[in-house]
Protein backbone atom coordinates (compact mmCIF):
# COMPACT_ATOMS: atom_id res chain seq x y z
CA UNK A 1 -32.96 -10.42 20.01
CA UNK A 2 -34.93 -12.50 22.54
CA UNK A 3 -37.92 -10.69 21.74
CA UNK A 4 -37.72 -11.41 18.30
CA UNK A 5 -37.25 -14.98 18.70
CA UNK A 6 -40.08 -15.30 20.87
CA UNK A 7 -42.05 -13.43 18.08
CA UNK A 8 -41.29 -15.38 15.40
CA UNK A 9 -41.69 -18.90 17.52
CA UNK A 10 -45.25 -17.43 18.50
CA UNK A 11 -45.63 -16.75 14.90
CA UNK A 12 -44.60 -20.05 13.12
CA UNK A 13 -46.63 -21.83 16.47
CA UNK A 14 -49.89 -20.27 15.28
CA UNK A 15 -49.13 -20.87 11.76
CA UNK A 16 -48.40 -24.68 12.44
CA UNK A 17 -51.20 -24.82 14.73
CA UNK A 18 -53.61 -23.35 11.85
CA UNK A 19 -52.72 -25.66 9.41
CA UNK A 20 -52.50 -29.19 11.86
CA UNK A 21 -55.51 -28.32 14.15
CA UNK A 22 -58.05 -26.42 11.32
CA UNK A 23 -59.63 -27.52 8.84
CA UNK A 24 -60.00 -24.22 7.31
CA UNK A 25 -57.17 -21.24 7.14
CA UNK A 26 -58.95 -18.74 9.83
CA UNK A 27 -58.81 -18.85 13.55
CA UNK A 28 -61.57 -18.15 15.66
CA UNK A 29 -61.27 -15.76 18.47
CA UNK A 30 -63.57 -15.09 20.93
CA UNK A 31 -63.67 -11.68 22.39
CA UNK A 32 -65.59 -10.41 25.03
CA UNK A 33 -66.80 -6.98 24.79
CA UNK A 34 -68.57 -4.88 27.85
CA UNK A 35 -71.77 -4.35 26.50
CA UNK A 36 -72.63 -7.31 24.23
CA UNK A 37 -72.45 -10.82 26.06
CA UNK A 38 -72.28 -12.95 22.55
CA UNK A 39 -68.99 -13.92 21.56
CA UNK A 40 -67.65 -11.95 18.15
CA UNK A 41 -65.66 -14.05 15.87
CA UNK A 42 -62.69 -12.68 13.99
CA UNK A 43 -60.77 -13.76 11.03
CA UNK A 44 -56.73 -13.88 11.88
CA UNK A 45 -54.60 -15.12 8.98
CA UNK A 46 -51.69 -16.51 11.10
CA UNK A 47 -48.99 -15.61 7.89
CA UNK A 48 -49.09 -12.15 9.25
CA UNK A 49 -47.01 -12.25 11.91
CA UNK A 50 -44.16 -14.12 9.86
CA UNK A 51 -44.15 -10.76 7.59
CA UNK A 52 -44.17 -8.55 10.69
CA UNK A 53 -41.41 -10.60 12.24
CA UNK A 54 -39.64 -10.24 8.62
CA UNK A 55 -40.35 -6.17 8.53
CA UNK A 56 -38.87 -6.13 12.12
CA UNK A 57 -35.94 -8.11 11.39
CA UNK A 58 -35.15 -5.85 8.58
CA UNK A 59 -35.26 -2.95 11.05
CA UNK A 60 -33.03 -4.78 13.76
CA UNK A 61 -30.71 -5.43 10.63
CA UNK A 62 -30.97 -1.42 9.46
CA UNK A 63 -30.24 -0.31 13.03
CA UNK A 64 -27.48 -2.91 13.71
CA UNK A 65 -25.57 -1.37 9.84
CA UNK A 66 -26.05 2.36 10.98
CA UNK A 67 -24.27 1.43 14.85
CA UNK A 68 -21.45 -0.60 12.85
CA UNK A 69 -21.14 2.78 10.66
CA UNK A 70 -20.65 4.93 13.48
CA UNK A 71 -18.25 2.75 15.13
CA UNK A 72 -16.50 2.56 11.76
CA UNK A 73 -16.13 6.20 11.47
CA UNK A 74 -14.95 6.62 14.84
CA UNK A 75 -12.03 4.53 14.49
CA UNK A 76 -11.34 5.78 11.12
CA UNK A 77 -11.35 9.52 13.06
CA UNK A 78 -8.85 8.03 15.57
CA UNK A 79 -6.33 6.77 13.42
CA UNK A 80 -6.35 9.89 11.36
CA UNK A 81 -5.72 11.89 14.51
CA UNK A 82 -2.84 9.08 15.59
CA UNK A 83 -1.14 9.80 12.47
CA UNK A 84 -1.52 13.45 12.53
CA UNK A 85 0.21 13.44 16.05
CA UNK A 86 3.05 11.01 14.54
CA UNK A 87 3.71 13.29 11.59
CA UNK A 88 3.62 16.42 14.22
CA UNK A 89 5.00 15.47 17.42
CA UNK A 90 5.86 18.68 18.93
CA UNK A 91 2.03 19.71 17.59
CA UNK A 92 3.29 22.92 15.12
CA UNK A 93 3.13 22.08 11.52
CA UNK A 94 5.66 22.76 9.36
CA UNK A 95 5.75 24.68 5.96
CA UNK A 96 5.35 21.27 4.10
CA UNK A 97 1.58 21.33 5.52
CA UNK A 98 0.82 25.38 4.31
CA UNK A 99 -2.53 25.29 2.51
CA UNK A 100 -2.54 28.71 0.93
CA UNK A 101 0.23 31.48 0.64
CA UNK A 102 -2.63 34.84 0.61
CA UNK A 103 -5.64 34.77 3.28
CA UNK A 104 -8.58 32.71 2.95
CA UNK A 105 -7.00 29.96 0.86
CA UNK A 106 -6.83 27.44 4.00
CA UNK A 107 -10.69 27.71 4.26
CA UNK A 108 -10.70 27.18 0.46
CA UNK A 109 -8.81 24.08 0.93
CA UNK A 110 -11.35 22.56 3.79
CA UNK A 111 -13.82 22.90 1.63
CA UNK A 112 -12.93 21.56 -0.92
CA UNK A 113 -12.01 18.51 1.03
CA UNK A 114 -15.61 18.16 2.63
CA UNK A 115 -16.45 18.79 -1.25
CA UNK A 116 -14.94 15.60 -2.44
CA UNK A 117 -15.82 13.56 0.60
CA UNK A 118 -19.60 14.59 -0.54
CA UNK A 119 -18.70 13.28 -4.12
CA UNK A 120 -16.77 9.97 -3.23
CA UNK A 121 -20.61 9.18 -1.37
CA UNK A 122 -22.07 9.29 -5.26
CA UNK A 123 -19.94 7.15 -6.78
CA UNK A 124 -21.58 4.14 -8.38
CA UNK A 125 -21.99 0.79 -6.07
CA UNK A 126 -19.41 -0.98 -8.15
CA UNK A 127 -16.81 1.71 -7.04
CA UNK A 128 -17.48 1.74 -4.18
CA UNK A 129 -17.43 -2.16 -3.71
CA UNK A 130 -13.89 -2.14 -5.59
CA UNK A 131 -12.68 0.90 -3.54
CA UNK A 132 -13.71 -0.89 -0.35
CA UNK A 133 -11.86 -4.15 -1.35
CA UNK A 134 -8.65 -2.42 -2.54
CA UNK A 135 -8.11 -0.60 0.75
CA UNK A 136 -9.16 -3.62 2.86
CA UNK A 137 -6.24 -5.15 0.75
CA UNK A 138 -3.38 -2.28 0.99
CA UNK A 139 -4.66 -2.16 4.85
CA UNK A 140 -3.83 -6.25 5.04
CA UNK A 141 -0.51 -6.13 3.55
CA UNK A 142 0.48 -3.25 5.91
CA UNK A 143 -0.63 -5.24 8.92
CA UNK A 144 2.83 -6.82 8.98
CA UNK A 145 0.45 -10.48 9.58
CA UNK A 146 -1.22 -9.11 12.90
CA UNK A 147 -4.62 -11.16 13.23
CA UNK A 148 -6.00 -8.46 15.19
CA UNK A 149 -5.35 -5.62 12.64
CA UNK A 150 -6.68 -7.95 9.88
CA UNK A 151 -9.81 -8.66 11.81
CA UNK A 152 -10.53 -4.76 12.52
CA UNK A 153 -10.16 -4.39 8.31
CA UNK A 154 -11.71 -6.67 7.34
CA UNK A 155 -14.87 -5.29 9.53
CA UNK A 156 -14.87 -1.63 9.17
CA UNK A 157 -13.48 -0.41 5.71
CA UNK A 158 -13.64 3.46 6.52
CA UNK A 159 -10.66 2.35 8.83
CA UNK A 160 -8.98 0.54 6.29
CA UNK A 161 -8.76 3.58 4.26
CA UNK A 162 -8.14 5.77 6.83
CA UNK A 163 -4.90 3.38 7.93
CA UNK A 164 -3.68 3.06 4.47
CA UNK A 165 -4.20 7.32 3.87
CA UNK A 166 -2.67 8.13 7.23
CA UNK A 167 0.16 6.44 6.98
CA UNK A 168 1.68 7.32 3.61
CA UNK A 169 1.03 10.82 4.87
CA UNK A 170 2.76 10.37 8.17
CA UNK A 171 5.57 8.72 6.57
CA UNK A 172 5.77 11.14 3.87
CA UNK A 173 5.92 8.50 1.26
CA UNK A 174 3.58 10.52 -1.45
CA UNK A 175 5.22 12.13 -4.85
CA UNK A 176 4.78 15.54 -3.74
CA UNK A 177 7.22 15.08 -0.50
CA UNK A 178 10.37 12.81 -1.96
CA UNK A 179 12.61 15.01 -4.29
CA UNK A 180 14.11 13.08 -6.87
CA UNK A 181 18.20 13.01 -6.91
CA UNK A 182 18.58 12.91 -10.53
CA UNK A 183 17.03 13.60 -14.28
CA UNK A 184 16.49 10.04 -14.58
CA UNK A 185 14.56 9.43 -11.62
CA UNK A 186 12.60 13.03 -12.06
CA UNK A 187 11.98 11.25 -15.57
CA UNK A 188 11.25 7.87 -14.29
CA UNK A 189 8.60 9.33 -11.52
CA UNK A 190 6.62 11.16 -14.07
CA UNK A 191 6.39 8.28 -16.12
CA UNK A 192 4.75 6.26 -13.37
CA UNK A 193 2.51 9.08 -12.41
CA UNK A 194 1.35 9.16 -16.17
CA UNK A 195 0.59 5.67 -16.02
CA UNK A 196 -1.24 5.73 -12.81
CA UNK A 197 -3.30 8.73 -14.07
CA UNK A 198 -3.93 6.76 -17.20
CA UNK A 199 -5.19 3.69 -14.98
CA UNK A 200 -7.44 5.76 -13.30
CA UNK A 201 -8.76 7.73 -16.08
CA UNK A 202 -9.10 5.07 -18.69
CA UNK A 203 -11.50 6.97 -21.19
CA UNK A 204 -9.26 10.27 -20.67
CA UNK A 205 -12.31 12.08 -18.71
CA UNK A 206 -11.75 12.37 -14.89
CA UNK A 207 -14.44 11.44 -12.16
CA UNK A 208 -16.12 13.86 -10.00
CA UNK A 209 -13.75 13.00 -7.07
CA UNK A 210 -10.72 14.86 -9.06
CA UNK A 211 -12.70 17.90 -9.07
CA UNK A 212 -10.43 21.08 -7.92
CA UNK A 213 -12.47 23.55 -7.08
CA UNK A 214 -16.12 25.30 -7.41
CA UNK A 215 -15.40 28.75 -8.81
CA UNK A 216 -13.60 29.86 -11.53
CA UNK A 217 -9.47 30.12 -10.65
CA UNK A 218 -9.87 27.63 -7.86
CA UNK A 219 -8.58 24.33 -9.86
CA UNK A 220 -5.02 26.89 -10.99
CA UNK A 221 -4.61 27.38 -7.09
CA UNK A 222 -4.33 23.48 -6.80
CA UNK A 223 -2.05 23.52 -9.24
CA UNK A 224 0.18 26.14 -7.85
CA UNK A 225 -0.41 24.55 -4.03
CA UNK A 226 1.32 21.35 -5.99
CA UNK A 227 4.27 23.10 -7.01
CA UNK A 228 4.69 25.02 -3.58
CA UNK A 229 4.51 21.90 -1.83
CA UNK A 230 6.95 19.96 -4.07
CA UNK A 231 9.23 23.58 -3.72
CA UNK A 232 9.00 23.09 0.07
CA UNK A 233 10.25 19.78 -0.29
CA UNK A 234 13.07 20.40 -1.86
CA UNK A 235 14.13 23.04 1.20
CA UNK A 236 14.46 20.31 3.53
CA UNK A 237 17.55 18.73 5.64
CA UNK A 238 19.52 16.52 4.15
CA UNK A 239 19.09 13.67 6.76
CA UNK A 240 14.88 14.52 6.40
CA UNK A 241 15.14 13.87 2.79
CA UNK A 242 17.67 10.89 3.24
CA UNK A 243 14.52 9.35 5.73
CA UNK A 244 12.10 9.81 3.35
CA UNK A 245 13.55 8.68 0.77
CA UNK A 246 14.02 4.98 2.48
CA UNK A 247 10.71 5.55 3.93
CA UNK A 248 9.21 5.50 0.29
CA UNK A 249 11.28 2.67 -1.04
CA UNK A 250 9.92 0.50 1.79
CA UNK A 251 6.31 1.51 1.25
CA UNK A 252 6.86 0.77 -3.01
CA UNK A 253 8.32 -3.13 -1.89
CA UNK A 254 5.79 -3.77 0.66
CA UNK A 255 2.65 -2.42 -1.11
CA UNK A 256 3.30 -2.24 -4.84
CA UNK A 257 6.29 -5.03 -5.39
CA UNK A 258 4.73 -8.37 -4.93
CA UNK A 259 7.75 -10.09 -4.25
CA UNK A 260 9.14 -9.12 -7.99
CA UNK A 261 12.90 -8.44 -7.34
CA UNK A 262 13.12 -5.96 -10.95
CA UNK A 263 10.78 -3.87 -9.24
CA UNK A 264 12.04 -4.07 -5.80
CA UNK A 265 15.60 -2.84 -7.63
CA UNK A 266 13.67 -0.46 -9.27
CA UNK A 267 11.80 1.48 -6.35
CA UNK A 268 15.40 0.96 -3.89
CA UNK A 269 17.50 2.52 -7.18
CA UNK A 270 14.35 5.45 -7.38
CA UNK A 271 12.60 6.05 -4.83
CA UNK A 272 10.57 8.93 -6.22
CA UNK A 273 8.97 6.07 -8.34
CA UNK A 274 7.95 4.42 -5.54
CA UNK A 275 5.95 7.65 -4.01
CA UNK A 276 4.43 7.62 -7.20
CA UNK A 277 3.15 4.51 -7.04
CA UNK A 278 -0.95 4.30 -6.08
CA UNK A 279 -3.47 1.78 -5.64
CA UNK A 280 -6.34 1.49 -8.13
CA UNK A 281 -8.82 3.01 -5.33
CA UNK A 282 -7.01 6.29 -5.28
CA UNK A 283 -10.13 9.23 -6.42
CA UNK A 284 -8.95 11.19 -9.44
């Protein structure tokens, strides 16, 4: 950075000094070459080195966006393996996390995920921009008012996302882990996951990011790793289920609520609505 001050001082110097000093917009240089003794005058037009020192700025900013990226990615990878290591402790995953009943379905399922992680970098910039602000903003109200959390958001959104992802998942707080107790909150659940579906869908056609699969039969195995997962669920201990279940009526007040006491009622009464419950950034 001291370089490129000095640069552009030297720059707006000569250009000051071109316009105060001559009475014309050149500068004459004298050069002395090794075989000719007369002087050779050259025409320097002293705005040039303001657009260099503009094209090099540019650069500086390029490289400095690029180093913030990387950073951003590596703390997004490092609370994503935190969270894995919360939700695993003893490091062997349960049945809940099975991606495939018949061999080669796991693989299936990594690449589909690298799949959509290639499509969520296509969305449009307004997308994008609203995705970005929408996590920074579930990431905020999950700080719990911590200035240093907030500042780390605010600054690299990949972490954001990767805070607000890793924790419903290590808390188990999604629709496809809490088992509903009753018809009316089976009833209640799907209603909410209708109307979050419809808020992301508006125009009834889904987005690129919801695709399933790249070969014919792929997007039916989602569906059926869906209803294995929410069968798993269902096998669990009764104190498991009891913990999730408080676990998601915590994360419906604190994220989705907004200090409204009907809906706090609503998500302690059902949880299941609660794990239903999404943000407006979530990829359909």
């Amino acid at each position: 950075m001291t370089d490129l001050a000095a640069f552009v001082g030297s720059a707006a110097s000569s250009f000051a000094g071109g316009a105060v000093g001559a009475k014309s917009e050149n500068v004459a240089v004298a050069v002395a070459p090794a075989k000719r003794s007369a002087a050779v005058s050259m025409s320097v037009y002293p705005q040039t080195g303001l657009v260099q020192s503009r094209f090099r700025a540019r650069a500086v900013v390029k490289t400095a966006a690029k180093r913030k990226d990387k950073v951003d990615e590596y703390f997004a990878a490092s609370v994503t393996r935190q969270y894995k290591q919360m939700a695993v402790p003893f490091g062997e995953y349960t049945t809940q996390c099975a991606e495939g009943a018949v061999r080669g379905q796991a693989e299936e399922r990594r690449n589909a995920a690298l799949s959509r992680q290639f499509r969520l970098k296509q969305r449009s910039p307004a997308a994008k921009a609203h995705a970005l602000f929408e996590n920074r903003k579930q990431a905020l109200i999950a700080a719990h008012n911590c200035s240093a959390e907030e500042k780390l958001f605010v600054s690299y959104p990949k972490l954001a996302a990767a805070y607000v992802l890793g924790k419903a998942e290590a808390m188990r707080t999604c629709s496809r882990y809490v088992v509903p107790d009753s018809v009316a909150e089976e009833y209640m659940a799907a209603a909410v996951d209708k109307q979050m579906k419809m808020r992301g869908a508006r125009g009834g056609v889904y987005s690129s990011s919801c695709v399933e699969g790249n070969q014919k039969g792929q997007a039916e195995q989602a569906r059926v790793h869906g209803l294995a997962a929410a069968f798993r669920a269902a096998q669990k201990s009764p104190a498991q289920k009891s913990g999730e279940r408080y676990a998601a009526a915590k994360y419906g007040r604190l994220q989705f609520a907004h200090g409204c006491e009907h809906e706090e009622q609503e998500f302690n009464k059902y949880p299941a609505c609660a794990a239903a419950m999404r943000s407006t950034a979530y990829g359909y």
